[in-house]
C-alpha atoms as a PDB file:
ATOM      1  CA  UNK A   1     158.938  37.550 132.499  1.00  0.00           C
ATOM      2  CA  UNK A   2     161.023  37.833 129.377  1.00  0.00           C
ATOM      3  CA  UNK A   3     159.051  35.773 126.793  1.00  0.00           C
ATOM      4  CA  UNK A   4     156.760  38.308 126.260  1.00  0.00           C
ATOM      5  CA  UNK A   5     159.676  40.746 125.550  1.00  0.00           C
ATOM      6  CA  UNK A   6     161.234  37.897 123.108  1.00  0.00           C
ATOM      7  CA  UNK A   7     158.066  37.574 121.353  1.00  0.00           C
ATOM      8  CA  UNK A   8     157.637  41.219 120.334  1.00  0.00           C
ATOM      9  CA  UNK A   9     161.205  41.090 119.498  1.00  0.00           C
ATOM     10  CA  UNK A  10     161.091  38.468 117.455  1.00  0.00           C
ATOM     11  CA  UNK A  11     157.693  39.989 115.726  1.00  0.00           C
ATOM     12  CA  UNK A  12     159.254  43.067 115.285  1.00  0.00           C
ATOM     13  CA  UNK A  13     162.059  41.128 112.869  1.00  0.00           C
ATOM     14  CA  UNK A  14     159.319  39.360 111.013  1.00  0.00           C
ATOM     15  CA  UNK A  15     160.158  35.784 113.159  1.00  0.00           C
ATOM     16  CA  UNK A  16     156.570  34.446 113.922  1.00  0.00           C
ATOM     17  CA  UNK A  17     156.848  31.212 114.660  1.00  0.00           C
ATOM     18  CA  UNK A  18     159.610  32.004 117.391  1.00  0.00           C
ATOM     19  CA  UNK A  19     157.437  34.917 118.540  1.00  0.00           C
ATOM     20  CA  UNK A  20     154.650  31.884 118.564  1.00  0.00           C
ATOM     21  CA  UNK A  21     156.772  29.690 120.706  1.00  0.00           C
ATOM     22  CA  UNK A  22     157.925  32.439 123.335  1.00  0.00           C
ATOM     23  CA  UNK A  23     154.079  33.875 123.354  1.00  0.00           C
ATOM     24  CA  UNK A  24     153.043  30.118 124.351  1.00  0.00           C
ATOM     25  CA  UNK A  25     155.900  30.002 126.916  1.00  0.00           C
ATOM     26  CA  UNK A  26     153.860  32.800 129.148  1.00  0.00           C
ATOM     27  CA  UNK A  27     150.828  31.323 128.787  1.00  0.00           C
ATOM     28  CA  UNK A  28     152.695  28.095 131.308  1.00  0.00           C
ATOM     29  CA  UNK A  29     152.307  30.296 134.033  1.00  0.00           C
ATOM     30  CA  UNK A  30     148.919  30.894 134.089  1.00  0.00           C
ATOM     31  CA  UNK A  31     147.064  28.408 136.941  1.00  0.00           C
ATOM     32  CA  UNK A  32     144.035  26.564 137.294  1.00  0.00           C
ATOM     33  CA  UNK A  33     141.040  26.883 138.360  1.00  0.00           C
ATOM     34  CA  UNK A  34     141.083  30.773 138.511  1.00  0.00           C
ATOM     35  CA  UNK A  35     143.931  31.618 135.971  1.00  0.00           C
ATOM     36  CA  UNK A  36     145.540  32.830 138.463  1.00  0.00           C
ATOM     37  CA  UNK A  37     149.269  34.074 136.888  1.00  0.00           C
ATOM     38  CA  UNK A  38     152.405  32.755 139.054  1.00  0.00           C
ATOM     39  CA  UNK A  39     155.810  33.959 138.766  1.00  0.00           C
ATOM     40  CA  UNK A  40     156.807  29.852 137.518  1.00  0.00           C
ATOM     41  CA  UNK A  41     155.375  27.449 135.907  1.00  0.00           C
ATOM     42  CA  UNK A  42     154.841  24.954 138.865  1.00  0.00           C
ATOM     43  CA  UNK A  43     151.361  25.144 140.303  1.00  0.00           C
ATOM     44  CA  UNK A  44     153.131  23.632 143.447  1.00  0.00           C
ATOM     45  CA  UNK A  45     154.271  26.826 144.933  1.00  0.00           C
ATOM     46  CA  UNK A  46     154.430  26.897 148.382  1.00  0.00           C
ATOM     47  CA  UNK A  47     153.222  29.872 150.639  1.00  0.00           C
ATOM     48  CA  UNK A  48     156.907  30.376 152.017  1.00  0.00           C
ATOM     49  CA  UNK A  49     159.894  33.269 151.438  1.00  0.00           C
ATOM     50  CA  UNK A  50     161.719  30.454 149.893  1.00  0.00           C
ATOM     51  CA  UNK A  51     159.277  29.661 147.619  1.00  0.00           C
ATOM     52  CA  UNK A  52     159.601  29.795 143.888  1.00  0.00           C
ATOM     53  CA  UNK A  53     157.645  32.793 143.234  1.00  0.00           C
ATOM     54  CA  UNK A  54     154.829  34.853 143.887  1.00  0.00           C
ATOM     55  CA  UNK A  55     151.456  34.076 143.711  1.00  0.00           C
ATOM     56  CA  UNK A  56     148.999  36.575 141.583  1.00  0.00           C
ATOM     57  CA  UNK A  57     152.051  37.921 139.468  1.00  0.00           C
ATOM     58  CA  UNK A  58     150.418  40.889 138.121  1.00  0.00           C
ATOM     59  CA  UNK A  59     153.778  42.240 136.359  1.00  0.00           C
ATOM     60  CA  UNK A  60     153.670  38.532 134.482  1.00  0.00           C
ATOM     61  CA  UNK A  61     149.986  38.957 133.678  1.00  0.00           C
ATOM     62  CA  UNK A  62     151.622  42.719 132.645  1.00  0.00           C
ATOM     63  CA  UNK A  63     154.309  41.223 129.961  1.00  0.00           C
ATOM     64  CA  UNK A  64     151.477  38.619 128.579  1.00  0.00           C
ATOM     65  CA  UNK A  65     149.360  42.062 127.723  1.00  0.00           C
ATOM     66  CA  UNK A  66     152.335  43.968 126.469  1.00  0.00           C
ATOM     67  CA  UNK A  67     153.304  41.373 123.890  1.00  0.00           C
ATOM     68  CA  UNK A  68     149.943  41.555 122.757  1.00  0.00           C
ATOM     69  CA  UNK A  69     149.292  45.245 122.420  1.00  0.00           C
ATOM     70  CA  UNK A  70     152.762  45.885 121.034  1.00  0.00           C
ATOM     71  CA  UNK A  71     153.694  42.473 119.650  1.00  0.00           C
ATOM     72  CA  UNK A  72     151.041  41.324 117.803  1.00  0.00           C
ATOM     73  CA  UNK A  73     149.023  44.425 116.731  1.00  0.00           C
ATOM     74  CA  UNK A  74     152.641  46.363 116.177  1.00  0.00           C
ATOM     75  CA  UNK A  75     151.319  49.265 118.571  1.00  0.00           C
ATOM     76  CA  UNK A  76     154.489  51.907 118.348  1.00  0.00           C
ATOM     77  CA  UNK A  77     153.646  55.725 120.158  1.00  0.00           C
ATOM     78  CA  UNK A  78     155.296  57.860 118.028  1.00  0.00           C
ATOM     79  CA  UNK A  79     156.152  61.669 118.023  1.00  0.00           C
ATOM     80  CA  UNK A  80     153.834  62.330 114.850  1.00  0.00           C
ATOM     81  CA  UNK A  81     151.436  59.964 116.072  1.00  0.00           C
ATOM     82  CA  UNK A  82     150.406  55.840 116.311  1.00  0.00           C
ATOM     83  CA  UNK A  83     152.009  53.306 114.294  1.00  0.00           C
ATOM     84  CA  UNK A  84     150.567  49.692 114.104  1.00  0.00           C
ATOM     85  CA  UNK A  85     151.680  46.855 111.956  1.00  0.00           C
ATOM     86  CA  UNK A  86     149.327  44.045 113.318  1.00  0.00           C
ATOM     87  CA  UNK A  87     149.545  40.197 112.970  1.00  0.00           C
ATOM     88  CA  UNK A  88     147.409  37.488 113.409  1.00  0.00           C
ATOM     89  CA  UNK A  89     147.889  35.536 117.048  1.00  0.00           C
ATOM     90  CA  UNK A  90     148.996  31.542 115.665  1.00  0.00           C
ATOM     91  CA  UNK A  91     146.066  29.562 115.035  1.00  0.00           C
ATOM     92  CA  UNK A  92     143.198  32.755 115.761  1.00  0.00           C
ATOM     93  CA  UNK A  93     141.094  33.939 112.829  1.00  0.00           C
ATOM     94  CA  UNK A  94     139.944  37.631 114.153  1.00  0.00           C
ATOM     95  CA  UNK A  95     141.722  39.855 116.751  1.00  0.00           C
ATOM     96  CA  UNK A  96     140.678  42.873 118.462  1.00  0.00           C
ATOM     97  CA  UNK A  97     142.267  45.159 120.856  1.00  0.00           C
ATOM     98  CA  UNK A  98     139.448  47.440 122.395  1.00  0.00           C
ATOM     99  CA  UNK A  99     139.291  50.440 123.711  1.00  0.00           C
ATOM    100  CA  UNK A 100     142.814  52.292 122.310  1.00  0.00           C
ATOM    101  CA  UNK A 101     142.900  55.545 123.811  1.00  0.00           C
ATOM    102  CA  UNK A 102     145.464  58.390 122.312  1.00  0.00           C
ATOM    103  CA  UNK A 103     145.299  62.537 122.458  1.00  0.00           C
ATOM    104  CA  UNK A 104     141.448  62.058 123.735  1.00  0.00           C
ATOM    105  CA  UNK A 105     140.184  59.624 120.877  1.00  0.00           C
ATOM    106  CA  UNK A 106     139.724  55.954 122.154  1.00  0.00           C
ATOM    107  CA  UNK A 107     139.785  53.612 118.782  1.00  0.00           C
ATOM    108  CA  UNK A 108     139.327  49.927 118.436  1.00  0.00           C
ATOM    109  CA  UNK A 109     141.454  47.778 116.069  1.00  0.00           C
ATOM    110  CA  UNK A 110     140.751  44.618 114.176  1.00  0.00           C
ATOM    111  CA  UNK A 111     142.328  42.265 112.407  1.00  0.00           C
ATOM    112  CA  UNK A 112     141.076  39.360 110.332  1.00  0.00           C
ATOM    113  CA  UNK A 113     143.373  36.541 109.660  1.00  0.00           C
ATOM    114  CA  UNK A 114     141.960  34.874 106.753  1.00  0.00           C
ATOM    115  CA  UNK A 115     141.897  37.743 104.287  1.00  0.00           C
ATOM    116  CA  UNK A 116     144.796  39.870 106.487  1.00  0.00           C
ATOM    117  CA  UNK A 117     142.787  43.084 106.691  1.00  0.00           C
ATOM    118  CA  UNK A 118     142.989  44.959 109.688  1.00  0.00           C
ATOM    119  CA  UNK A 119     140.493  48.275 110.135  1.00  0.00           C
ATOM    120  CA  UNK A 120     140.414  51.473 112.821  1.00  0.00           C
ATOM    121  CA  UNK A 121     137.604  52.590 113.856  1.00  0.00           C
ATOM    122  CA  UNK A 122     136.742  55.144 116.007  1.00  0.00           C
ATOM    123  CA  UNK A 123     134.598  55.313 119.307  1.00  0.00           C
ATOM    124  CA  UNK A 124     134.937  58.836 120.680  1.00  0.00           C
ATOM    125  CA  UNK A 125     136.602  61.884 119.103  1.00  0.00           C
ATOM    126  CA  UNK A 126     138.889  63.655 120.715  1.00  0.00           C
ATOM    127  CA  UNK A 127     140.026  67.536 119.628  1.00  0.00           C
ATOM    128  CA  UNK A 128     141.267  67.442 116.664  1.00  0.00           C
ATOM    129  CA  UNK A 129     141.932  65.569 113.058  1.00  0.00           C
ATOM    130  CA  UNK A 130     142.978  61.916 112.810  1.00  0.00           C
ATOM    131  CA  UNK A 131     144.461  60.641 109.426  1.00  0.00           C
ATOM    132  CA  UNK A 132     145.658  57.942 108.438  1.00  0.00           C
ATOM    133  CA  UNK A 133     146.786  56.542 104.849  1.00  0.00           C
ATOM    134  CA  UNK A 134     145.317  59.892 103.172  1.00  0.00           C
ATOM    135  CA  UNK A 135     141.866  59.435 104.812  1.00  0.00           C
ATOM    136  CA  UNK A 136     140.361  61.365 107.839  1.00  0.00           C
ATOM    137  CA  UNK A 137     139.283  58.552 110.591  1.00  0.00           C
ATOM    138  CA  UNK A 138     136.113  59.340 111.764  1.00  0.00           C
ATOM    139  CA  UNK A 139     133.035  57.369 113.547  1.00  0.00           C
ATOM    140  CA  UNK A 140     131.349  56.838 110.170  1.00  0.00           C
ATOM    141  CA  UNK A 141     134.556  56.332 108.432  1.00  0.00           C
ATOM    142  CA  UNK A 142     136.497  53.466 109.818  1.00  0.00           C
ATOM    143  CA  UNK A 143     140.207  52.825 107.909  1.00  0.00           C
ATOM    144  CA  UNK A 144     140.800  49.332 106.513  1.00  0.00           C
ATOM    145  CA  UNK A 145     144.179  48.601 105.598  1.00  0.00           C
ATOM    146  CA  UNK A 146     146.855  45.811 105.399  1.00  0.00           C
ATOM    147  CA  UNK A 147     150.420  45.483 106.342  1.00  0.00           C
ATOM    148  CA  UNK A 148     151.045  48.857 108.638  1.00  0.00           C
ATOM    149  CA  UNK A 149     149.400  52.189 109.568  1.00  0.00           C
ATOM    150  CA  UNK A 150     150.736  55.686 110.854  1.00  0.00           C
ATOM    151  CA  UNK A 151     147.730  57.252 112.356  1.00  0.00           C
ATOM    152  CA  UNK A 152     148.848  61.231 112.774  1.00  0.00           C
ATOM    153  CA  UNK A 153     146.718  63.603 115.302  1.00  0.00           C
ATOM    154  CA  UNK A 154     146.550  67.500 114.069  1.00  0.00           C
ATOM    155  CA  UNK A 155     145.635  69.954 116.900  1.00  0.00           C
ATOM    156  CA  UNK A 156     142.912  71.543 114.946  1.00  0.00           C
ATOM    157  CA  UNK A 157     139.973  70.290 112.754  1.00  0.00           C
ATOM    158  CA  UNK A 158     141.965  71.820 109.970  1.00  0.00           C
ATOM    159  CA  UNK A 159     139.200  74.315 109.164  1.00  0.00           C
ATOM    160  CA  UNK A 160     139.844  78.465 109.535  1.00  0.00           C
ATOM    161  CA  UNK A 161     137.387  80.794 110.901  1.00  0.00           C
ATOM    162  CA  UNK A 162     138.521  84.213 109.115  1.00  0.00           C
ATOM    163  CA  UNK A 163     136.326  87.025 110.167  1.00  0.00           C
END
């Protein structure tokens, strides 16, 4: 259970191929003909308490998810808001995580791995502004960027009522 924790380490120092080779490591323990996750690598295991591990290890199926979410697309909760520095999984062209919910607002990001571009986009506003390198993210206005983002989350739409 601690490649996936060694492969957003090493992502989060810029070591990719070693982030590569520890991602690959978890995906040993994932069994045929279900994908059925296992605490080991041996399909073998036998139904015993002296076995080598537990069958349908949901904590290992857990750490592959984790090293996904905040290894490769850099996902980093913040006080002032979301960070993400995403990277391309080894040999994939296009990513996407779906579905990123924060402060009511659920988002979906993508990354493209030939040209390196990620973009934001947004699939239900919550209360509140969303902004992210000096544009406002909205359903019609997706953010593209490349390298990192700091998404911040104002309380208010920014706009005063004065009476």
């Amino acid at each position: 259970m601690t490649f996936p924790m060694h492969t957003i380490g090493h992502l989060e120092v810029g070591n990719a191929p070693a982030a590569a080779d520890y991602f690959n490591l978890t995906l040993r323990n994932i069994q045929e003909p279900f994908k059925v996750w296992t605490e080991t690598a041996d399909s073998n295991q036998a139904a015993s308490f002296t076995d080598m591990g537990c069958y349908n290890f949901i904590t290992g199926a857990g750490g592959f998810l984790q090293s996904v979410i905040y290894g490769y697309f850099g996902l980093r909760i913040r006080e002032d808001g979301i960070y993400l520095k995403p990277q391309i999984l080894e040999n994939a062209k296009y990513q996407k995580l779906r579905g990123l919910q924060f402060r009511g607002s659920r988002m979906d990001v993508e990354l493209d791995g030939v040209s390196g571009q990620a973009q934001i986009s947004l699939t239900k506003q919550g209360p509140g502004v969303i902004r992210g390198n000096s544009a406002i993210l909205t359903a019609r206005n997706p953010i593209t960027f490349s390298g990192e983002l700091l998404l911040t989350f104002s309380e208010s739409s920014g706009l005063e009522i004065i009476e």
